[in-house]
PDB file of N, CA and C in Angstrom:
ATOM      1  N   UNK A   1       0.850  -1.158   0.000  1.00  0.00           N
ATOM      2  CA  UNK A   1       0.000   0.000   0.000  1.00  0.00           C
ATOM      3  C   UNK A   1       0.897   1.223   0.000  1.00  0.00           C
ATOM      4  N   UNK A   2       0.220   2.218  -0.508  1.00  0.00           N
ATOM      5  CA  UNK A   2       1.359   3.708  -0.529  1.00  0.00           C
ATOM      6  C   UNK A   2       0.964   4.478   0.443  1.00  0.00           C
ATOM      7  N   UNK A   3       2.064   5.215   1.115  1.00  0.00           N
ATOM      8  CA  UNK A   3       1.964   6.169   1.667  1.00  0.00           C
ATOM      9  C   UNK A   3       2.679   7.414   1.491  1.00  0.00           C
ATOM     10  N   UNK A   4       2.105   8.655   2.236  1.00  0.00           N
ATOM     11  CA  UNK A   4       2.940   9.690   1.814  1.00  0.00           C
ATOM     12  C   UNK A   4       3.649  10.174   3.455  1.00  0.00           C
ATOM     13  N   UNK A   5       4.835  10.042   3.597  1.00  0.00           N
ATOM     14  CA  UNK A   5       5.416  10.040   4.759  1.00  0.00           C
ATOM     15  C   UNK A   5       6.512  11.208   5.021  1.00  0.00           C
ATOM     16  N   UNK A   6       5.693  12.330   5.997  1.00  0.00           N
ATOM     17  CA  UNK A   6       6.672  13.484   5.705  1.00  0.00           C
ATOM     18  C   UNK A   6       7.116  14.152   4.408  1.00  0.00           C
ATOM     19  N   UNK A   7       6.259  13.498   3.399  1.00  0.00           N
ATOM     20  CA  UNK A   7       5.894  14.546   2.274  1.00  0.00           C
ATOM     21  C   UNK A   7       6.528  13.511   0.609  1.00  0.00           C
ATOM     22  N   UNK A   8       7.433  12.349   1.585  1.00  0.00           N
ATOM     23  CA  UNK A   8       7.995  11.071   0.327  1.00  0.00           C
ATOM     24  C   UNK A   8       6.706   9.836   0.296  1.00  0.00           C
ATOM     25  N   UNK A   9       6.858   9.891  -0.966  1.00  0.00           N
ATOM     26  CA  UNK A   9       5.881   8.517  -1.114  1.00  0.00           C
ATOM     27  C   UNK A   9       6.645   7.232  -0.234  1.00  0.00           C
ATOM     28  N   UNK A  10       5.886   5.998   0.229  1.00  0.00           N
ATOM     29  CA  UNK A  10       6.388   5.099   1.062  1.00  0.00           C
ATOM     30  C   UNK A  10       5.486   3.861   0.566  1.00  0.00           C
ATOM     31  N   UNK A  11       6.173   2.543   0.185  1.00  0.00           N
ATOM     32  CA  UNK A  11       5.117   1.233  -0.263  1.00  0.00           C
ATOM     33  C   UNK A  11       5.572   1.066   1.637  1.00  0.00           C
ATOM     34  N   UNK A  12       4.438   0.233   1.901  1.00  0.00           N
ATOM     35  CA  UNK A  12       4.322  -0.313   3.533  1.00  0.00           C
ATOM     36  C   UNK A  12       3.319  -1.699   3.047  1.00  0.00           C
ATOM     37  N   UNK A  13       3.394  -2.630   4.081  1.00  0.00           N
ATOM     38  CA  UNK A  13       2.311  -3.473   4.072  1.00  0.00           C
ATOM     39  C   UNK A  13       1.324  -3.250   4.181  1.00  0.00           C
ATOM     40  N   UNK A  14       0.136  -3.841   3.827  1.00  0.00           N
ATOM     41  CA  UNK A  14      -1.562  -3.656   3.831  1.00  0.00           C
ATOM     42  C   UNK A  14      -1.576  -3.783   5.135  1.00  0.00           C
ATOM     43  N   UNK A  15      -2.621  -3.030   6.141  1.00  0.00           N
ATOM     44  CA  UNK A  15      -2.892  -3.156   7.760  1.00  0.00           C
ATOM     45  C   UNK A  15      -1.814  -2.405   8.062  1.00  0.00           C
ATOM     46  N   UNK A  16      -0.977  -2.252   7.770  1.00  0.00           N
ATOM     47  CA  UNK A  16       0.465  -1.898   8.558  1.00  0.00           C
ATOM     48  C   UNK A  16      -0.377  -0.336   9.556  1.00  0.00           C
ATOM     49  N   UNK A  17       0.046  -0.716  10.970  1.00  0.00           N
ATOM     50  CA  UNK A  17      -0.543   0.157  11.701  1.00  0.00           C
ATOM     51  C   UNK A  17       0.993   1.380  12.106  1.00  0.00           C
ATOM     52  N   UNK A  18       0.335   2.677  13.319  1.00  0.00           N
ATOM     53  CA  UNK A  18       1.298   3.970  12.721  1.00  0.00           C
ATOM     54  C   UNK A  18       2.557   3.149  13.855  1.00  0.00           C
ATOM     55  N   UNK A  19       1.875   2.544  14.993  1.00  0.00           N
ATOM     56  CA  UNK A  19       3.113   1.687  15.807  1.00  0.00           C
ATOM     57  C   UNK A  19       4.532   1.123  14.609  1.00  0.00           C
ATOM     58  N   UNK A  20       3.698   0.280  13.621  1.00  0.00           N
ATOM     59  CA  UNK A  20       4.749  -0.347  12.832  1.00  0.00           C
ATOM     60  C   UNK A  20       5.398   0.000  11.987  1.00  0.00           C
ATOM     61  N   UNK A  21       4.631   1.484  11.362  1.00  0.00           N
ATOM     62  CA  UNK A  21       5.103   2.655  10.788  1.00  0.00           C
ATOM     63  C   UNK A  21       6.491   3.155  11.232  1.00  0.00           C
ATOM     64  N   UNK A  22       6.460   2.987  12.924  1.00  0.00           N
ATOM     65  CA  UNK A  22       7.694   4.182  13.951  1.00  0.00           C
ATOM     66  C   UNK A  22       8.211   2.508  13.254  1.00  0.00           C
ATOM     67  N   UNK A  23       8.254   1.660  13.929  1.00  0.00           N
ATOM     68  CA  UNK A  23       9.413   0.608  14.236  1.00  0.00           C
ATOM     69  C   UNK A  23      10.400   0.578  12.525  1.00  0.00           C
ATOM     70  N   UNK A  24       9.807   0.769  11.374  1.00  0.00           N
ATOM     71  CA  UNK A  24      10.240   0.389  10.088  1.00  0.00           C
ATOM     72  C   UNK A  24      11.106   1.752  10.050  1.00  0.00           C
ATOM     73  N   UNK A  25      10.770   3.044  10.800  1.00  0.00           N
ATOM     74  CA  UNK A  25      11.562   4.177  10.499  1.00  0.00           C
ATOM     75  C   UNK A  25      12.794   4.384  12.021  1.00  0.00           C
ATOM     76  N   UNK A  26      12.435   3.567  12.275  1.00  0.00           N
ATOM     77  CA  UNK A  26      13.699   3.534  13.097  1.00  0.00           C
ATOM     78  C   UNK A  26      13.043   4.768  14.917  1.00  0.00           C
ATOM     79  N   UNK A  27      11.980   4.621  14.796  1.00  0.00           N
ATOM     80  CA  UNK A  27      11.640   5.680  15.460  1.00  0.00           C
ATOM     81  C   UNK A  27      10.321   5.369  16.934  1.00  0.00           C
ATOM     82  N   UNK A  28      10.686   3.958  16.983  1.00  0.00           N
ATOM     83  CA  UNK A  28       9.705   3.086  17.925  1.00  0.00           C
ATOM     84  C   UNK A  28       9.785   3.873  19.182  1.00  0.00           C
ATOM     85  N   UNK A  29      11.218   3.701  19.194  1.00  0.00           N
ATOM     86  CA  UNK A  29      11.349   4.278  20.784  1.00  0.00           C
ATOM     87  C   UNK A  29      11.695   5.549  21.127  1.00  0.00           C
ATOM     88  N   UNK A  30      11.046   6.612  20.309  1.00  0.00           N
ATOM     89  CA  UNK A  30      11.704   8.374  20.559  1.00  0.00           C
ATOM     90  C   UNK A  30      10.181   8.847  20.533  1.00  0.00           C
ATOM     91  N   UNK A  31      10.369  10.140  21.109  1.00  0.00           N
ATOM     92  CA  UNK A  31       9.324  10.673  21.328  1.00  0.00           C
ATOM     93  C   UNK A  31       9.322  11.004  19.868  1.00  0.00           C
ATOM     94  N   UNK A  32       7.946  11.421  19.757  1.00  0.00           N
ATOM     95  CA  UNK A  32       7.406  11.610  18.421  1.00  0.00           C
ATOM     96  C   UNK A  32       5.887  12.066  18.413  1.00  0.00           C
ATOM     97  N   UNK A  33       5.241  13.114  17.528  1.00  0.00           N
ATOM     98  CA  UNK A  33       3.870  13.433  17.386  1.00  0.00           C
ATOM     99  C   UNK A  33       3.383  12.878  16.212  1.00  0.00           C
ATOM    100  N   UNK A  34       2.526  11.954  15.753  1.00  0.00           N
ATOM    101  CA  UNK A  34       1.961  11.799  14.471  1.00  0.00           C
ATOM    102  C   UNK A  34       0.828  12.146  14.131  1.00  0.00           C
ATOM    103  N   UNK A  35       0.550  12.916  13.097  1.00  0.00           N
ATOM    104  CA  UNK A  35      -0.448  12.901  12.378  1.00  0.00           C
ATOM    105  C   UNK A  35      -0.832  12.600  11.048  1.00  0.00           C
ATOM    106  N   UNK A  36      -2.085  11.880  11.267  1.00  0.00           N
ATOM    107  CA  UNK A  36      -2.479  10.922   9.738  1.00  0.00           C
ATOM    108  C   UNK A  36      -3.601  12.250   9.473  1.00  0.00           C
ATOM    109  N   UNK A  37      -3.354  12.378   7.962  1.00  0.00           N
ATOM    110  CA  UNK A  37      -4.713  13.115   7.190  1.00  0.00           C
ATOM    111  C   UNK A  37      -4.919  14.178   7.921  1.00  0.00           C
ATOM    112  N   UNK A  38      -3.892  15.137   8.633  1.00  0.00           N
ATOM    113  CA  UNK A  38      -4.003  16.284   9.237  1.00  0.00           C
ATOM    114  C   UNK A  38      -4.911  16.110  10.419  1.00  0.00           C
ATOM    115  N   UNK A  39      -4.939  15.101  10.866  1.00  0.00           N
ATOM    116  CA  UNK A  39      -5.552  14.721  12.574  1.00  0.00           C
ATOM    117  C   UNK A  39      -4.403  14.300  13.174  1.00  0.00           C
ATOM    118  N   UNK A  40      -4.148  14.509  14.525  1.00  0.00           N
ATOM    119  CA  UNK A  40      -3.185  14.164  15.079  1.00  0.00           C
ATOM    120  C   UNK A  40      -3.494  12.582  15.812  1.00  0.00           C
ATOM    121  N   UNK A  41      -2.861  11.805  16.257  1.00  0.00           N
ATOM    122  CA  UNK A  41      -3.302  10.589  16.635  1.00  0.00           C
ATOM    123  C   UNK A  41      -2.333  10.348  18.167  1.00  0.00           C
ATOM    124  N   UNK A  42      -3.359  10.233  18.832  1.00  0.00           N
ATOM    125  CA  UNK A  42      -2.549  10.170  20.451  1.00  0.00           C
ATOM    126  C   UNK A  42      -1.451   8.958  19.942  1.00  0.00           C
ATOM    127  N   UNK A  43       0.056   8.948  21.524  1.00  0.00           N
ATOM    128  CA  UNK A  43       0.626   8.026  21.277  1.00  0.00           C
ATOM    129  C   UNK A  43      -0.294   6.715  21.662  1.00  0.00           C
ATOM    130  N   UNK A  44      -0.875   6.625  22.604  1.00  0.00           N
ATOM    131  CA  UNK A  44      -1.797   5.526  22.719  1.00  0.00           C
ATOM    132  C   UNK A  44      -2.557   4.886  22.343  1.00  0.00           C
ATOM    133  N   UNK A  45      -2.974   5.658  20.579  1.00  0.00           N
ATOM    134  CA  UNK A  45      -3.497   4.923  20.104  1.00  0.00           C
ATOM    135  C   UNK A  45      -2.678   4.227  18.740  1.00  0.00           C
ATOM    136  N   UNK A  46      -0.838   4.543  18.686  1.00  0.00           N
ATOM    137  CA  UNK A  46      -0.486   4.261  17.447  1.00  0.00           C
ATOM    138  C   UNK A  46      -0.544   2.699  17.502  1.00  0.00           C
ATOM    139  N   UNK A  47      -0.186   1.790  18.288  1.00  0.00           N
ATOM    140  CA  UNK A  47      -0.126   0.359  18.168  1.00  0.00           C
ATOM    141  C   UNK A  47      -1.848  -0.020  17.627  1.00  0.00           C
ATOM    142  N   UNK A  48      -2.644   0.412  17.717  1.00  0.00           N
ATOM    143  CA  UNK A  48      -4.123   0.156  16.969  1.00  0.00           C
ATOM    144  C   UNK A  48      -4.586   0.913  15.787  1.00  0.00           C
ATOM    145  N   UNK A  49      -3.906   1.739  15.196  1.00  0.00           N
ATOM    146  CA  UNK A  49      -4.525   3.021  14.360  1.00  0.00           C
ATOM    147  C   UNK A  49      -3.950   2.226  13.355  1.00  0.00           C
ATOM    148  N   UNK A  50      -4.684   1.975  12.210  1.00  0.00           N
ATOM    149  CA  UNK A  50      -3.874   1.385  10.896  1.00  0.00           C
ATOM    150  C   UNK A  50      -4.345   2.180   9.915  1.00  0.00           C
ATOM    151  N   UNK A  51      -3.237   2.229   9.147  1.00  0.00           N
ATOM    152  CA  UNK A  51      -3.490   3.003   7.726  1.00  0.00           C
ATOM    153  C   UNK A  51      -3.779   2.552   6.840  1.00  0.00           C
ATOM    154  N   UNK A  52      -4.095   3.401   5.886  1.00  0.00           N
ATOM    155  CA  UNK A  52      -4.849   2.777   4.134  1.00  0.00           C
ATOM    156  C   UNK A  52      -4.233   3.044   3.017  1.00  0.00           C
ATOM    157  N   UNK A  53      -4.235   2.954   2.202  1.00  0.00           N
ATOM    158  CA  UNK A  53      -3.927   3.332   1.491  1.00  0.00           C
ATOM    159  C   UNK A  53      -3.876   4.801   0.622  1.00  0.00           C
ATOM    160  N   UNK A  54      -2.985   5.848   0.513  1.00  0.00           N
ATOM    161  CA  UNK A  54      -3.348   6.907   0.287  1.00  0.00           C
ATOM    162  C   UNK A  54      -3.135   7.815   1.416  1.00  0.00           C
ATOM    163  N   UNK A  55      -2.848   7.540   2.852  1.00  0.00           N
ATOM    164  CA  UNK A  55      -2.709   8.224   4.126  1.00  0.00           C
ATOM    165  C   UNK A  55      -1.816   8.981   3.504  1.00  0.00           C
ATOM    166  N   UNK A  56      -1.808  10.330   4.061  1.00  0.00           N
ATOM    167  CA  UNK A  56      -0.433  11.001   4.472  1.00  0.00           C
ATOM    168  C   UNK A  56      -0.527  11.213   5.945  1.00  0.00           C
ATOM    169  N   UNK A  57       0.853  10.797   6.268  1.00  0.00           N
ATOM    170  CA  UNK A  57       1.854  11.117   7.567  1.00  0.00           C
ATOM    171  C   UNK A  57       2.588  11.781   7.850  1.00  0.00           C
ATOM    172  N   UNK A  58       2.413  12.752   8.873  1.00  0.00           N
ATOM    173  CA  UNK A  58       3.431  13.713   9.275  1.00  0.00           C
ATOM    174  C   UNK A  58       3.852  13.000  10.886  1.00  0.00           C
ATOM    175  N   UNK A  59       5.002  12.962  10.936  1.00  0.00           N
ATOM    176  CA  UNK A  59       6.237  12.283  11.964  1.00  0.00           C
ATOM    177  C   UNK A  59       7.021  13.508  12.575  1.00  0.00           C
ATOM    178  N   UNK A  60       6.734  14.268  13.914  1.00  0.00           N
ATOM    179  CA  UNK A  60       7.349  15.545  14.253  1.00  0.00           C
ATOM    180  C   UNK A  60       8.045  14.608  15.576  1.00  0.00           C
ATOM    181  N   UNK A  61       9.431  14.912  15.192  1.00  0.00           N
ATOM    182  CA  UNK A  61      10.451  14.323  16.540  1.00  0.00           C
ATOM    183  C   UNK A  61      10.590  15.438  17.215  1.00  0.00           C
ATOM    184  N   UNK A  62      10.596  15.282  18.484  1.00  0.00           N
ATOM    185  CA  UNK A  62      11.131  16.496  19.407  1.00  0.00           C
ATOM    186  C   UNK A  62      12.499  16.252  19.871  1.00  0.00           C
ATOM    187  N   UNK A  63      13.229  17.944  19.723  1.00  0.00           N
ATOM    188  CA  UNK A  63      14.142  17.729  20.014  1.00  0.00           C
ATOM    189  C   UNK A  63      14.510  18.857  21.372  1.00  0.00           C
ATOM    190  N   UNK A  64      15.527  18.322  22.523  1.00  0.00           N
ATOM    191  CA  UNK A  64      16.002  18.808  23.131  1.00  0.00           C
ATOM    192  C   UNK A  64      17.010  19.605  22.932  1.00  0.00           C
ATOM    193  N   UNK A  65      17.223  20.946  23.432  1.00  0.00           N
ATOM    194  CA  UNK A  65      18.193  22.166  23.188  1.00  0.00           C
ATOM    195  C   UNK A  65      17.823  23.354  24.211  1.00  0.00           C
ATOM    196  N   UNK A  66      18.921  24.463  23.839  1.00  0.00           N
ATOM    197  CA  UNK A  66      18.333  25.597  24.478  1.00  0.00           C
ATOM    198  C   UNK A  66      19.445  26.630  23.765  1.00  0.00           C
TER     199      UNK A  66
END
């Protein structure tokens, strides 16, 4: 299935949910905000939220500084 991920097209598996999304980008375990289709999606719900085909994803890492 395609996706548009941070603005690059992406093939992913069919079902592939936004949990398995972080783990394939290297990004399972960092903080992170996602939003599918310009809704934002709690972290609690990424291990259940699955995408379709056609989603776009925005992936905002936070970073520490000052």
């Amino acid at each position: 299935m395609r996706l548009v991920v941070n603005g690059e097209e992406r093939q992913v598996e069919t079902n592939t949910t936004i949990g398995e999304l972080l783990v394939t980008l290297g990004l399972a375990d960092t903080l992170v905000a996602v939003e599918r289709n310009e809704e934002v999606v709690p972290r609690a719900q990424h291990a259940h939220t699955r995408l379709a085909d056609g989603d776009r994803v925005e992936v905002v890492h936070f970073v520490g500084g000052g």
